[in-house]
Protein backbone atom coordinates (compact mmCIF):
# COMPACT_ATOMS: atom_id res chain seq x y z
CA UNK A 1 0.00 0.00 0.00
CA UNK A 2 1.18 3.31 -0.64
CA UNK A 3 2.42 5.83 2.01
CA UNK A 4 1.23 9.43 1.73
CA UNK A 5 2.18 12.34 3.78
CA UNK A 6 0.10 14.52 3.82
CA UNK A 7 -0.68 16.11 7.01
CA UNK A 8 -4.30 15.91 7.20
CA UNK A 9 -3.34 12.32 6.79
CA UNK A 10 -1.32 12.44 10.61
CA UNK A 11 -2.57 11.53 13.63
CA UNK A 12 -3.88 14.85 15.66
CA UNK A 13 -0.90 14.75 18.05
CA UNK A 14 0.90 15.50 15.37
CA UNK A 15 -0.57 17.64 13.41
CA UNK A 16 1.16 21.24 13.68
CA UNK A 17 -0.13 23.87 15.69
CA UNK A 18 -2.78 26.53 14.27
CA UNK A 19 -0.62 29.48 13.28
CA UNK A 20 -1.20 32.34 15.87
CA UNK A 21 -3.04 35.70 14.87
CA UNK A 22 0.67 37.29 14.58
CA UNK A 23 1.37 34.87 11.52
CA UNK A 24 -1.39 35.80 9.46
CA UNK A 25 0.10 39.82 9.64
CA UNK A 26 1.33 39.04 5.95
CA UNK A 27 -1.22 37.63 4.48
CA UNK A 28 -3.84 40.44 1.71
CA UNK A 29 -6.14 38.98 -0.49
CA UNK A 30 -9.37 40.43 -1.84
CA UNK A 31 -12.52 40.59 0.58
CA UNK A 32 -14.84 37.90 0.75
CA UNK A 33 -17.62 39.37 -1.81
CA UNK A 34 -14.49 39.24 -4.56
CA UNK A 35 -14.19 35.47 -3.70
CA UNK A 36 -17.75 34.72 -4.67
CA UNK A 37 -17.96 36.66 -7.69
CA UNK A 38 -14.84 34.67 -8.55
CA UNK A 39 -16.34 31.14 -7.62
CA UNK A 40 -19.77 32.07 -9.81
CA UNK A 41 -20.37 29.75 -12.96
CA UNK A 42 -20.93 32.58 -16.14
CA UNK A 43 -23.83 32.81 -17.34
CA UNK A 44 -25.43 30.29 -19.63
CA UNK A 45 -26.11 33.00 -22.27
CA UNK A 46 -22.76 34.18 -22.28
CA UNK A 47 -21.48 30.45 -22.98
CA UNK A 48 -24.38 29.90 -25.26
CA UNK A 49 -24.24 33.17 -27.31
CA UNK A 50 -24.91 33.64 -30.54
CA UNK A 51 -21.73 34.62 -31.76
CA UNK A 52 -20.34 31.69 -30.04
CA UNK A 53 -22.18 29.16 -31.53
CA UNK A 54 -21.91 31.01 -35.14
CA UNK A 55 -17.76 30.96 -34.76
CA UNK A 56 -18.27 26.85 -33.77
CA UNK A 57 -20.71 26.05 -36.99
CA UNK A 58 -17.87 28.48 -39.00
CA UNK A 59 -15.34 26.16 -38.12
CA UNK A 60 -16.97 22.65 -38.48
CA UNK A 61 -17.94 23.65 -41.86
CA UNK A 62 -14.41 24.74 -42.79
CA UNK A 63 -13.07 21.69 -41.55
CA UNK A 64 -15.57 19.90 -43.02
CA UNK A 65 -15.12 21.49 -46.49
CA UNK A 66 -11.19 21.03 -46.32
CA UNK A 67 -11.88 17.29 -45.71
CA UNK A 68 -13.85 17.27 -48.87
CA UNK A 69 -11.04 19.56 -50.87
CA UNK A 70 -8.50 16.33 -49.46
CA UNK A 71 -10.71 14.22 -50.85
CA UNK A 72 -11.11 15.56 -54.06
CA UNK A 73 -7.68 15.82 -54.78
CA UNK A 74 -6.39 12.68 -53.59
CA UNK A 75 -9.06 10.84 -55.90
CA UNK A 76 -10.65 8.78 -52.83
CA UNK A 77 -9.88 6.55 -49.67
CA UNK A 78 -7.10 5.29 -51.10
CA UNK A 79 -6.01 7.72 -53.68
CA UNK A 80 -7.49 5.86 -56.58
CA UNK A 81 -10.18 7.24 -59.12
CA UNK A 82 -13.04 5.94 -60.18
CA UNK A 83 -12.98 4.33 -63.56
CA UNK A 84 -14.89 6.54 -66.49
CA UNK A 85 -15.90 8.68 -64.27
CA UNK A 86 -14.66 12.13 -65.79
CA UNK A 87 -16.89 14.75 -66.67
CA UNK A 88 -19.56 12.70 -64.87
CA UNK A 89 -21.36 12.25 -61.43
CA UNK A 90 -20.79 8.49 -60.21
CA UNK A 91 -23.13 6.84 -57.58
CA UNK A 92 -22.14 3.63 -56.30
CA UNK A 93 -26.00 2.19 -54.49
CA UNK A 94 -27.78 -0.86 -53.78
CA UNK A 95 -31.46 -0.89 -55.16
CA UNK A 96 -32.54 -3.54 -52.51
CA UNK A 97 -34.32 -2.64 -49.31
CA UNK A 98 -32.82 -5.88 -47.48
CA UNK A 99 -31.06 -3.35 -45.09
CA UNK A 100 -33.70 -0.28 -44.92
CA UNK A 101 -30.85 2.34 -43.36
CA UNK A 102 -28.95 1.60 -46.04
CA UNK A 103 -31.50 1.86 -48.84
CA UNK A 104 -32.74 5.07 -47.62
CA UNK A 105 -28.99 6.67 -47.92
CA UNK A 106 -29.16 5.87 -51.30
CA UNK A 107 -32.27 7.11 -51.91
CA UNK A 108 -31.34 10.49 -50.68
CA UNK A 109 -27.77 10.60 -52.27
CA UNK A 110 -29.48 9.76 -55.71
CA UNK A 111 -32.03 12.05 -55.18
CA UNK A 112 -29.97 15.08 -53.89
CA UNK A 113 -27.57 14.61 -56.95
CA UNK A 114 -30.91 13.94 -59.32
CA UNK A 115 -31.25 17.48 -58.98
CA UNK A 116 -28.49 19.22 -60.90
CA UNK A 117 -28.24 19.28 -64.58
CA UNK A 118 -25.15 16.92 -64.51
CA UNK A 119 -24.35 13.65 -66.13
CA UNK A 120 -25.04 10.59 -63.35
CA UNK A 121 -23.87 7.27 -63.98
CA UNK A 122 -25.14 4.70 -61.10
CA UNK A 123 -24.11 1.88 -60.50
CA UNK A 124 -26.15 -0.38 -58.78
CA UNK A 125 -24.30 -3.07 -56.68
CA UNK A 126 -27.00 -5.51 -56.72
CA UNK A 127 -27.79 -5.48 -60.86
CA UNK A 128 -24.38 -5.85 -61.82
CA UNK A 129 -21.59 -8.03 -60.13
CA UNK A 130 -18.79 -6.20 -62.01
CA UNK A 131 -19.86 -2.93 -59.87
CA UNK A 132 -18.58 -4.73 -56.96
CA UNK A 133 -15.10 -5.68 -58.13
CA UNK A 134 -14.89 -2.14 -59.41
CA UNK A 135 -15.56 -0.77 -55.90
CA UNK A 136 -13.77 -2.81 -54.16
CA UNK A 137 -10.56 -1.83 -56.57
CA UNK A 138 -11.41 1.62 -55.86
CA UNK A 139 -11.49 1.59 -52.52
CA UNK A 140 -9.05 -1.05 -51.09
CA UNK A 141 -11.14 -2.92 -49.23
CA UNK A 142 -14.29 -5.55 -49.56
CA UNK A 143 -16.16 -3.74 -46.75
CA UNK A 144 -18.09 -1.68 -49.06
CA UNK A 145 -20.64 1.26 -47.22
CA UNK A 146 -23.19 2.47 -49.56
CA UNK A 147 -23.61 4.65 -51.27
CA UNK A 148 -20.30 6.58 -52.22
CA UNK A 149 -20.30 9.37 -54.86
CA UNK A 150 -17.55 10.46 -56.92
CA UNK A 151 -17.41 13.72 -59.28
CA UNK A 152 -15.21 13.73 -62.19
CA UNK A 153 -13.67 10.33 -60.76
CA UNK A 154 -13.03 12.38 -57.48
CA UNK A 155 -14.64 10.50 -53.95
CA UNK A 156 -16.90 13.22 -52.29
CA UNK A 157 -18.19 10.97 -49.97
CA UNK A 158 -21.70 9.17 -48.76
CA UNK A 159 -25.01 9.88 -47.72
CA UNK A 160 -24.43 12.26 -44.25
CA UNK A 161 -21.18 14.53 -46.60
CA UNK A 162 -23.39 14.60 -49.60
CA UNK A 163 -26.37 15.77 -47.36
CA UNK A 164 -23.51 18.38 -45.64
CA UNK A 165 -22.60 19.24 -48.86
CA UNK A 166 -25.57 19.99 -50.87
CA UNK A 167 -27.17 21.75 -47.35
CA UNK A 168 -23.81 23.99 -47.37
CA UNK A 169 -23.90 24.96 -51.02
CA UNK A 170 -20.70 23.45 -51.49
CA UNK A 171 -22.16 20.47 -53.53
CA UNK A 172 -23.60 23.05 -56.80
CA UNK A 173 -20.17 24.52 -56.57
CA UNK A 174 -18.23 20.92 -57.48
CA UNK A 175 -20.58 20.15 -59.97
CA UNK A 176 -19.92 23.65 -61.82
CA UNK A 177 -17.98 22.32 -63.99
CA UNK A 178 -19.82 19.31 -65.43
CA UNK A 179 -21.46 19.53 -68.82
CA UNK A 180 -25.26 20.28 -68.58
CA UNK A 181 -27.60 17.42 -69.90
CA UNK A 182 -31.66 17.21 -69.73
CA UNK A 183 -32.55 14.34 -68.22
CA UNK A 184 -35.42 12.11 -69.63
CA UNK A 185 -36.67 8.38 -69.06
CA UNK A 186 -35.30 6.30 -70.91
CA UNK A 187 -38.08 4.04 -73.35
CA UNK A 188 -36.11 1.32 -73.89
CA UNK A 189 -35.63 0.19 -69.78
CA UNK A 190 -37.26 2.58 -67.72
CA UNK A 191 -34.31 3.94 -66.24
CA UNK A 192 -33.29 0.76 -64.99
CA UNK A 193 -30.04 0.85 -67.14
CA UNK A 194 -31.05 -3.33 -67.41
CA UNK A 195 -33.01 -5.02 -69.85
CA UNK A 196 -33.65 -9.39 -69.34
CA UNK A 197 -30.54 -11.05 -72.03
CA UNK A 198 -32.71 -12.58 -75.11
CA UNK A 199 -29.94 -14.70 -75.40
CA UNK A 200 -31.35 -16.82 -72.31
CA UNK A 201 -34.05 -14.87 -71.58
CA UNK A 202 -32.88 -14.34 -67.73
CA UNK A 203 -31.96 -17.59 -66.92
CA UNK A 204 -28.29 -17.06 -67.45
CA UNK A 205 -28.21 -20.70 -68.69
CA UNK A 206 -28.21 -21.75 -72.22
CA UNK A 207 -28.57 -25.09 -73.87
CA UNK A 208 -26.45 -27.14 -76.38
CA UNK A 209 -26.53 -30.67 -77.21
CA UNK A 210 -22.22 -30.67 -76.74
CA UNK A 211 -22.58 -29.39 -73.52
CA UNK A 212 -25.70 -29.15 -72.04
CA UNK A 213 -26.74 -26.10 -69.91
CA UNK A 214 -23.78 -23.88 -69.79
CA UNK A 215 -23.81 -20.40 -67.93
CA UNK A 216 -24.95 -17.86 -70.90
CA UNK A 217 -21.33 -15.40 -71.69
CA UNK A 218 -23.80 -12.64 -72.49
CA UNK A 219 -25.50 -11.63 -69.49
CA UNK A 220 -24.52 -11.59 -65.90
CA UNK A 221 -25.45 -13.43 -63.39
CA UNK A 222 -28.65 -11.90 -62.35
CA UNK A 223 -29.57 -12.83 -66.53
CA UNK A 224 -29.41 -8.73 -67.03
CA UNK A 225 -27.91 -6.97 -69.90
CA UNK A 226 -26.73 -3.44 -69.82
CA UNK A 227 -29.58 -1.42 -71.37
CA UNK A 228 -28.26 -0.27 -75.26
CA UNK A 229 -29.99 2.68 -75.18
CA UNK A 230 -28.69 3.91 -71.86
CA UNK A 231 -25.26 2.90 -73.02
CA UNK A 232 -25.09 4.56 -76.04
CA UNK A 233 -26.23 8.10 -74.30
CA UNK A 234 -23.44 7.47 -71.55
């Protein structure tokens, strides 16, 4: 056990003497009203001011924005751009509601970016396998967190910076200078970007008498093609 000594830790034999009134000659301090002003918590509208709290919200967004600028110029997590993605928005989403948090993000992020006149390529994770390999390149890493958005091939981040972003102003200003396009539904798919293969006619399985049922080389393996007409407009 560990020995203190401390003298309010002695026994009271041996505790020193009070000092006598001659000792205390010496001493000044302020008077007793000075002490309590001293001792008073300030007031909650001086530590919750207005300018306060603007200088706070100033920073954060700076810092914030910087972050962003990082990101931007670095190309992403790990430095690496996104493949055809110049001149372009790039949304990297799930279209399945299996996890609901999730699928809402990528609602917004899609919806928020929807908004500009800009080009938007998505890529939805759960049509196309390739869009998964592509990510993971992209990233470094197989732990994937939807949605991610690049501009120009540059990661801006997911749903909470894009929200940030766009809330900020920040967001029209990275997308100045993208080409403007009008946006219209496409007739072929729907906006899908995916049409069923008529090759197998979704199975992804076709028949020969050689072989037998061999995986079709034309679709993938959800039996989707990439819509033509979406293709050739990209």
């Amino acid at each position: 056990m560990a020995m203190f000594s401390s003298s309010w830790l002695k026994s009271p034999s041996k505790v020193n003497k009070p000092a006598t009134p001659c000792s205390y000659r010496n001493f000044s301090c302020s008077s007793f009203k000075d002490i309590q002003n001293l001792c008073q918590a300030e007031p909650q509208s001086e530590l919750l001011s207005p300018r306060s709290a603007s200088i706070l919200h100033r920073i954060k967004m700076s810092t914030s924005v910087l972050l962003h600028l990082w990101a931007r110029s670095t190309g992403g997590p790990n430095g690496c751009k996104v493949p055809n993605g110049d001149q372009r928005v790039v949304i990297y989403y799930t279209s399945l509601r299996v996890v609901r948090r999730t699928y809402e993000d990528c609602r917004v992020v899609r919806s928020i970016l929807s908004g500009f006149r800009v080009p938007i390529d998505e890529r939805d994770l759960s049509m196309e396998g390739k869009f998964v390999q592509e990510l993971e390149e992209v990233t470094g890493s197989k732990e994937l967190n939807l949605p991610m958005a690049f501009v120009s091939g540059a990661y801006i981040g997911g749903a909470k910076e894009v929200t940030q972003l766009h809330e900020s102003g920040k967001l029209k200003t990275m997308l100045q200078g993208l080409p403007v396009v009008e946006f219209k539904t496409c007739d072929v798919c729907g906006g899908l970007r995916f049409i069923l293969c008529q090759t197998c006619d979704g199975s992804h399985k076709v028949y020969s008498e050689k072989h037998g049922f061999c995986p079709c080389r034309v679709c993938n393996v959800n039996g989707l093609i990439t819509c033509p007409s979406c293709s050739a407009g990209q």
